[in-house]
C-alpha atoms as a PDB file:
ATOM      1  CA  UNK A   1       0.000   0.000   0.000  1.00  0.00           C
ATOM      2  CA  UNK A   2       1.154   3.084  -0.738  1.00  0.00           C
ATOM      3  CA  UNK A   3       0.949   6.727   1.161  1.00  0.00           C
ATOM      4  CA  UNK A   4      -2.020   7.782  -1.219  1.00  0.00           C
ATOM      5  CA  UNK A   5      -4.511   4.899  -0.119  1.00  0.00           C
ATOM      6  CA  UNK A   6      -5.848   3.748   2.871  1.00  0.00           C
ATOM      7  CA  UNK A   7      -6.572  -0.019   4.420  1.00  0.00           C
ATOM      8  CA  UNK A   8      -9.969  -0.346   4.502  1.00  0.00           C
ATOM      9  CA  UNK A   9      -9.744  -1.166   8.168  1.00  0.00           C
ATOM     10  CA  UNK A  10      -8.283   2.196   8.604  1.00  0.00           C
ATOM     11  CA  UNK A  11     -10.856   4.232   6.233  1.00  0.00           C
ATOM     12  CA  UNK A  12     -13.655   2.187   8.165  1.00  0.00           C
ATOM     13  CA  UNK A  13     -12.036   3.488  11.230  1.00  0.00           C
ATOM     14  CA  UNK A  14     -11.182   7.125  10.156  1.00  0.00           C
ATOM     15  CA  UNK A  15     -15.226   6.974   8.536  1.00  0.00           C
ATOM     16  CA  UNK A  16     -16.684   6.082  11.792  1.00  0.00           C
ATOM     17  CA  UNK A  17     -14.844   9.176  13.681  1.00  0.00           C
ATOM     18  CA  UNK A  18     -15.994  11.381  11.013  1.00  0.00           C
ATOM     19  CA  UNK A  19     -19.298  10.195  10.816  1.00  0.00           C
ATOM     20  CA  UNK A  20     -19.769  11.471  14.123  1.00  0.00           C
ATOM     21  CA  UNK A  21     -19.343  15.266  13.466  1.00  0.00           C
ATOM     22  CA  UNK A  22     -20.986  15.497  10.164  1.00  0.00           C
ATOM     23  CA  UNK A  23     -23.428  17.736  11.300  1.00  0.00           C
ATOM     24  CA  UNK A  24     -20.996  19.384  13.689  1.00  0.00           C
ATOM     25  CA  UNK A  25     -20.508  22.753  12.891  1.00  0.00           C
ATOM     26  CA  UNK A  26     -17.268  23.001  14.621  1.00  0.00           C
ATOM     27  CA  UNK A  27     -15.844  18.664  14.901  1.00  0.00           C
ATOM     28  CA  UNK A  28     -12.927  20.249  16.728  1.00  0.00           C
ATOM     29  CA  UNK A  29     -15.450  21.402  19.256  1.00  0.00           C
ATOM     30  CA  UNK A  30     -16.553  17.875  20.086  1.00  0.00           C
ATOM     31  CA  UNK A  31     -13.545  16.211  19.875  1.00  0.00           C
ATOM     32  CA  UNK A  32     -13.697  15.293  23.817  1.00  0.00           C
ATOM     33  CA  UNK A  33     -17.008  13.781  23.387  1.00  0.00           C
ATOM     34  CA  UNK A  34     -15.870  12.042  20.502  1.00  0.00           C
ATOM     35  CA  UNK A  35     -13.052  10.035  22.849  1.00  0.00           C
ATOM     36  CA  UNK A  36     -14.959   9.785  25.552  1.00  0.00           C
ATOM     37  CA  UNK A  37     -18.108   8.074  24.349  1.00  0.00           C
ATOM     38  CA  UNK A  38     -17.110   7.058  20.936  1.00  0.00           C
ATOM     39  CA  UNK A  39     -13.285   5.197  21.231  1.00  0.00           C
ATOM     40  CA  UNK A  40     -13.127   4.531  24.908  1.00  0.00           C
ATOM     41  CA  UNK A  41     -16.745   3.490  25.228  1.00  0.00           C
ATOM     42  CA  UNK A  42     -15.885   1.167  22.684  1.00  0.00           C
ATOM     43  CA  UNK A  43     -19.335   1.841  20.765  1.00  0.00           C
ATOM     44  CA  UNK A  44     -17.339   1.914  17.900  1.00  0.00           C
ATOM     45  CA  UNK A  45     -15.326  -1.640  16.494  1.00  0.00           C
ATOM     46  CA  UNK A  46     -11.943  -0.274  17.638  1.00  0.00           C
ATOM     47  CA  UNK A  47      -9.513   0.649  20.516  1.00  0.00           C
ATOM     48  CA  UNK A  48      -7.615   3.344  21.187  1.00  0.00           C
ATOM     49  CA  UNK A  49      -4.379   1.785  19.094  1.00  0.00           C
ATOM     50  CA  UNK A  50      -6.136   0.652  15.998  1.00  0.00           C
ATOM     51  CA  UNK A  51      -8.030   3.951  16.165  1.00  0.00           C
ATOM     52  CA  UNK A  52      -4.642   5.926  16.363  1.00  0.00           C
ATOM     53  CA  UNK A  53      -2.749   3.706  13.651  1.00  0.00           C
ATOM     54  CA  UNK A  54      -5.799   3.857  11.460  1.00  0.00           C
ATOM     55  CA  UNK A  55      -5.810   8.352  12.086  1.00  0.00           C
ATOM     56  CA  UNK A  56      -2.390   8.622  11.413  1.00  0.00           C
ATOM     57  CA  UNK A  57      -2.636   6.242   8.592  1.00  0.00           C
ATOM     58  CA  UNK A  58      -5.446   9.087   7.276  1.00  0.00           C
ATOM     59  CA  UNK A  59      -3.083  12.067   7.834  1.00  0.00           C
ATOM     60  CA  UNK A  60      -0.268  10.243   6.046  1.00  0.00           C
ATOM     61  CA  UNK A  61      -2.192   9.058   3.215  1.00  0.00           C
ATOM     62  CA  UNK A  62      -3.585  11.540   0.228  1.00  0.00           C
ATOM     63  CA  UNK A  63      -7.057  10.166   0.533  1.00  0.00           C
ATOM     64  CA  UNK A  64      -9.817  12.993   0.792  1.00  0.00           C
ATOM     65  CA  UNK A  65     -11.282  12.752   3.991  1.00  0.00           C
ATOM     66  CA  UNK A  66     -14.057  15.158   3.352  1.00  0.00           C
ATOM     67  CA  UNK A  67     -14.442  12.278   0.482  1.00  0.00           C
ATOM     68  CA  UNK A  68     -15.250   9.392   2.899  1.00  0.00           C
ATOM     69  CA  UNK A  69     -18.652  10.070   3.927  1.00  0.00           C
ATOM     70  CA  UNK A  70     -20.645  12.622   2.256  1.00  0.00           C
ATOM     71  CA  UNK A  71     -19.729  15.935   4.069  1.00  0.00           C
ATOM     72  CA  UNK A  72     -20.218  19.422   4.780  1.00  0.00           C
ATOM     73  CA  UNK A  73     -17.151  20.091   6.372  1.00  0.00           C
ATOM     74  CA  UNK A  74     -13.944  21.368   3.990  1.00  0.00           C
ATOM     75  CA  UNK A  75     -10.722  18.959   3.971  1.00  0.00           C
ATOM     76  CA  UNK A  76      -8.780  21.285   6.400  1.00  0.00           C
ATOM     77  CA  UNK A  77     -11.233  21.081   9.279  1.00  0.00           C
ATOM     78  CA  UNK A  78     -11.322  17.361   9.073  1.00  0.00           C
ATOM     79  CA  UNK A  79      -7.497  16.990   8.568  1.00  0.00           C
ATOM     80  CA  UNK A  80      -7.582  19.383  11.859  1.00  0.00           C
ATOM     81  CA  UNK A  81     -10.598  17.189  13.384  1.00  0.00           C
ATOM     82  CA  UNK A  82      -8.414  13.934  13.208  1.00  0.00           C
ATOM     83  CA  UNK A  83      -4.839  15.131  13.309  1.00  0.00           C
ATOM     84  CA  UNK A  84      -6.471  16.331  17.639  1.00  0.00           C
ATOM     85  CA  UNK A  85      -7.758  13.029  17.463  1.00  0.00           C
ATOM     86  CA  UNK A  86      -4.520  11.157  16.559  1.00  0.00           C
ATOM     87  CA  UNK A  87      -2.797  13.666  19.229  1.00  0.00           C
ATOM     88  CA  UNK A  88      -4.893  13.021  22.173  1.00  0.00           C
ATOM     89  CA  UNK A  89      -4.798   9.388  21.454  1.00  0.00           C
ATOM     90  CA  UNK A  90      -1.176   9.434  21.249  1.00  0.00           C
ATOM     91  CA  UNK A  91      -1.191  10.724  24.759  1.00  0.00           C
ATOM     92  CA  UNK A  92      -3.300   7.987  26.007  1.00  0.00           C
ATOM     93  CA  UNK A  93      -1.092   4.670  27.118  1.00  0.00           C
END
């Protein structure tokens, strides 16, 4: 695989945290919710290090985020969305 594609476990991933702020009108607002009741709830089919692998898999690649799901929010906000994602999960042992 190269940087311009994603696994599909990782775009299933990186879709699911997206999916979640589509009708956010700021997703970096939210982003506490979305670790708190999204990854470490578990409600979605991940943990914390596939969810981290599969976001930094997303930044890295040149996949169109904004392209995943049908969305309303530009490329840059999402990029910014999951690259505080990716962060806070990298903080998280």
């Amino acid at each position: 695989m190269n940087g311009s594609e994603l696994s599909p476990r990782s775009a299933g991933l990186t879709r699911a945290v997206i999916s979640v702020v589509q009708l956010e009108q700021d997703p970096l607002s939210v982003v506490d919710r979305v670790l708190a009741t999204v990854v470490h709830a578990g409600v979605l089919d991940g943990t914390p290090d596939e969810y981290r692998e599969a976001l930094n898999q997303a930044l890295a690649s040149k996949v169109s985020l904004a392209k995943l799901l049908p969305e309303y929010h530009p490329e840059v906000v999402l990029r910014r969305y999951v690259a505080e994602l990716h962060r806070r999960l990298s903080s998280i042992n």
